[in-house]
Protein backbone atom coordinates (compact mmCIF):
# COMPACT_ATOMS: atom_id res chain seq x y z
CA UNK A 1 3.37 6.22 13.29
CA UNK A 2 2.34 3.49 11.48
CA UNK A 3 -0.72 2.95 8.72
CA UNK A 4 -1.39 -0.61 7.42
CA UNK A 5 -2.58 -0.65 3.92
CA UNK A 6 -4.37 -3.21 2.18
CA UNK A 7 -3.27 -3.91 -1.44
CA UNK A 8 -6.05 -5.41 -3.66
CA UNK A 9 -8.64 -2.88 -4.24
CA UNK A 10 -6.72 -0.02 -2.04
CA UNK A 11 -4.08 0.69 -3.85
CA UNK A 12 -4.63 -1.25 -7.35
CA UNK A 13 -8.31 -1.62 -8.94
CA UNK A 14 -7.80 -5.47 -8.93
CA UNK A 15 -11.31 -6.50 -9.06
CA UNK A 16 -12.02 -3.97 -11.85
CA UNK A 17 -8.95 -5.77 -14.26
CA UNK A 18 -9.73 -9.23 -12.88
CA UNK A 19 -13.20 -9.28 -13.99
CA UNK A 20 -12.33 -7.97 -17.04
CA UNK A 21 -10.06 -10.91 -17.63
CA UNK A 22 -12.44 -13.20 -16.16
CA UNK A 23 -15.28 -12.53 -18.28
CA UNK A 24 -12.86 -12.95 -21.61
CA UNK A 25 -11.73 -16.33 -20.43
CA UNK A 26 -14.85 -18.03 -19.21
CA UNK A 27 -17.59 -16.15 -20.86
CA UNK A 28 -19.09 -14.32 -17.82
CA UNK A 29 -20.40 -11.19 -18.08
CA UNK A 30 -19.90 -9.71 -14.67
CA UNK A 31 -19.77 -6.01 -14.27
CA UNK A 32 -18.02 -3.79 -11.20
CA UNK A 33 -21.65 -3.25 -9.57
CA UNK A 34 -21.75 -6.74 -9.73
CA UNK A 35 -18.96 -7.50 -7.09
CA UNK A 36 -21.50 -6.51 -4.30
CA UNK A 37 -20.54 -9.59 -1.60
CA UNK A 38 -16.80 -9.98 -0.29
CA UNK A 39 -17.78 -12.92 1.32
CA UNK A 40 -18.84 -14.93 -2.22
CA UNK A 41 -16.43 -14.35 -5.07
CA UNK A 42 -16.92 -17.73 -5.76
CA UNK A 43 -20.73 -17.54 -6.37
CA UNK A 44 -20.29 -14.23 -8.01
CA UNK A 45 -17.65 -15.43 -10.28
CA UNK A 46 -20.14 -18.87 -11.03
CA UNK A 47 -17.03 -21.33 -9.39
CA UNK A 48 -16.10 -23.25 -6.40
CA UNK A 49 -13.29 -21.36 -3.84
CA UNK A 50 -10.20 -23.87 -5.47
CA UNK A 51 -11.43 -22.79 -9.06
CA UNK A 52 -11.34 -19.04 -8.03
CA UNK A 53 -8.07 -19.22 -6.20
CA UNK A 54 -6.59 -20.98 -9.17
CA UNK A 55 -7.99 -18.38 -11.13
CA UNK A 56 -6.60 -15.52 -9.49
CA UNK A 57 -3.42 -17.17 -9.31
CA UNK A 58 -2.58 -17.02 -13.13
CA UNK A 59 -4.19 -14.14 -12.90
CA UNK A 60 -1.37 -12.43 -10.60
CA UNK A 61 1.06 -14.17 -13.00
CA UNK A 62 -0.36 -12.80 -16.17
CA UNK A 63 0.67 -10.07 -18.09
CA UNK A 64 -2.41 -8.14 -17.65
CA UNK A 65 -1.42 -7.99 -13.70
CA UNK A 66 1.36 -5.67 -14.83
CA UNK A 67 -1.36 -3.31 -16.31
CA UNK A 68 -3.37 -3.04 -13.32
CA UNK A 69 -4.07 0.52 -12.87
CA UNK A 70 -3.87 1.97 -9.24
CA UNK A 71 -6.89 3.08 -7.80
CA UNK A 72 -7.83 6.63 -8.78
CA UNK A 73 -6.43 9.08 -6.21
CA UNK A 74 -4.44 6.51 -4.31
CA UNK A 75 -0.93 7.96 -5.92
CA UNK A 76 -1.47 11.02 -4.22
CA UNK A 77 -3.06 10.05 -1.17
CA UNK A 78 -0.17 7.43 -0.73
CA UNK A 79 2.91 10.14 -1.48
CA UNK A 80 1.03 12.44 0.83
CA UNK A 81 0.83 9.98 3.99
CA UNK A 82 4.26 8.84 3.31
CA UNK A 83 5.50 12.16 4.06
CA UNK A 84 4.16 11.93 7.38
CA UNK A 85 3.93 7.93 8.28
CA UNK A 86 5.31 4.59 7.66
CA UNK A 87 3.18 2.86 5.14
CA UNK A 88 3.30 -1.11 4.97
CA UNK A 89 1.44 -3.55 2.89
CA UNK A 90 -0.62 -5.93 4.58
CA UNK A 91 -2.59 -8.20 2.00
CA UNK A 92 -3.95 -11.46 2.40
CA UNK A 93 -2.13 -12.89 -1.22
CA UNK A 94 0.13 -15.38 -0.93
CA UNK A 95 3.91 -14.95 0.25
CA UNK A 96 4.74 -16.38 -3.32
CA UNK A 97 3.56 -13.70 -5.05
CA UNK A 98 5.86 -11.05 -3.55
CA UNK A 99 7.88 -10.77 -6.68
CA UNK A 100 4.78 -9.87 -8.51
CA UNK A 101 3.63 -7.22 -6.15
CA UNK A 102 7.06 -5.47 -5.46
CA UNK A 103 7.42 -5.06 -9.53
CA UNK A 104 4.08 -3.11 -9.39
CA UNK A 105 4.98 -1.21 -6.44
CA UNK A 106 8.22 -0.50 -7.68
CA UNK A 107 6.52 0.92 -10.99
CA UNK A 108 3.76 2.63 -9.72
CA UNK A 109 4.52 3.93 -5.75
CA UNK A 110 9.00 3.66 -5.71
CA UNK A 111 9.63 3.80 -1.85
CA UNK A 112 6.45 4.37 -0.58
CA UNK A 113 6.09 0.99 0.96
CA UNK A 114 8.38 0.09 3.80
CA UNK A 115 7.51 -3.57 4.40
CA UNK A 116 5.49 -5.94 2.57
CA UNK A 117 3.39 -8.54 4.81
CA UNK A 118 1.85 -11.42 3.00
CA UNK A 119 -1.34 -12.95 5.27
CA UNK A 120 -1.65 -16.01 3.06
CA UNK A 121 -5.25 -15.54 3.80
CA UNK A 122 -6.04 -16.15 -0.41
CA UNK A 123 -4.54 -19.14 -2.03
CA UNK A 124 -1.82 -19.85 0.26
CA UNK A 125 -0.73 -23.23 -0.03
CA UNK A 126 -1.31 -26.44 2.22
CA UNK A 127 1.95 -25.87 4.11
CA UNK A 128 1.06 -22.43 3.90
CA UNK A 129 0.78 -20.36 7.21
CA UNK A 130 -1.74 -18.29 7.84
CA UNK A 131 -1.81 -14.86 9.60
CA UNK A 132 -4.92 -12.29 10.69
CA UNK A 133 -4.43 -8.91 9.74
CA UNK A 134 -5.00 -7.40 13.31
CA UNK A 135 -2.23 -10.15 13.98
CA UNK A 136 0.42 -8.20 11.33
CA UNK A 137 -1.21 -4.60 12.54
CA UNK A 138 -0.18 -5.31 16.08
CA UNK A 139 3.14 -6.53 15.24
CA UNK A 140 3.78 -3.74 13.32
CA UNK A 141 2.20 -1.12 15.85
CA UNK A 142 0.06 -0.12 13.25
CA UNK A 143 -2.21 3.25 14.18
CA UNK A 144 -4.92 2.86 11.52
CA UNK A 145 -5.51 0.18 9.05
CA UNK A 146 -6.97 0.49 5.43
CA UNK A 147 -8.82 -2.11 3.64
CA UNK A 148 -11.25 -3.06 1.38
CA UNK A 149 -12.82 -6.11 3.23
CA UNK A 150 -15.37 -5.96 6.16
CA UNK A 151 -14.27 -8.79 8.19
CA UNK A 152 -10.23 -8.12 7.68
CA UNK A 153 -11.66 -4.53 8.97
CA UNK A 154 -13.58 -5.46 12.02
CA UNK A 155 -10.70 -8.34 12.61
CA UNK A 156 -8.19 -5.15 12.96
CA UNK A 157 -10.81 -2.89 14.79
CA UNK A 158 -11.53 -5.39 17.56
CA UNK A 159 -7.78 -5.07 18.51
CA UNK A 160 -8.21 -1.34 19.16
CA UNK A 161 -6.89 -0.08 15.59
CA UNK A 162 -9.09 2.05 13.60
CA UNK A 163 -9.90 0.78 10.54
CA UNK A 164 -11.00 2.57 7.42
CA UNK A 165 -13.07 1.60 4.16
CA UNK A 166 -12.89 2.66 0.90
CA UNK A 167 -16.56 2.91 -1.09
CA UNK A 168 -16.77 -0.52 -3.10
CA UNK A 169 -19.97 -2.14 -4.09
CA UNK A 170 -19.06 -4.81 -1.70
């Protein structure tokens, strides 16, 4: 058995340190409760979708990425369904930024992850190939997906696998 687990925002409070950062390098003044549309980071965030991909790109190679805190209860929740299922990432970052995401797992959740799956759904590249999540969750055989965004949700659910949401402003 199988779960598919988003990584952003389900297992580390990305937004929450993101923003943070944000608002110290280009003067915004956003706030969690502010996040409250998945669909326009770019508008929230006051910048066009190459500015904010750019953005979150040295972000995920800063050293405030390292200090991303997971999100509160996830540890336990995470150990606890690992005893039971096989847990594998599926996020929509980039396939370059596996290094950055296996040095956080490997700090924060050792062998709790068995696969990583990179969608390349966020600031993939030109060559870059893209993949759906329900596409990943069926190759996987995934039995329930996690995630923090509507549409990767209701992309997995209309392939047959339950999907769950966490309570976000967006």
């Amino acid at each position: 058995r199988t779960i598919a687990v988003d990584f952003d925002d389900v297992v580390l409070q990305f937004h929450t340190t993101f923003m943070v950062r944000h608002n110290q390098l280009y003067g915004t003044t956003l706030t969690y409760n502010d996040l409250n549309n998945y669909e326009q980071w770019e508008k929230i965030y006051g910048c066009d979708a190459a500015t904010m991909a750019k953005r979150a790109i040295d972000f995920y190679h800063s050293p405030d990425h390292d200090l991303i805190e997971p999100i509160p209860g996830a540890i336990g929740a995470i150990q606890a369904l690992a005893d039971d299922y096989n847990l594998e990432i599926v996020t929509s970052r980039p396939d370059f930024t596996e290094p950055i995401v296996r040095t956080w797992l490997d700090k924060n959740l050792p062998d709790a992850f068995r696969h990583i799956h990179f969608t390349n759904s966020f600031a993939g590249g030109p060559q870059t190939v893209r993949r759906k999540k329900s596409e990943v969750c069926l190759a996987i055989g995934a039995s329930v997906h996690i995630d923090d965004a509507l549409h990767h949700a209701v992309n997995v659910a209309t392939q047959g696998i339950p999907a769950l949401l966490p309570d976000h402003p967006w």
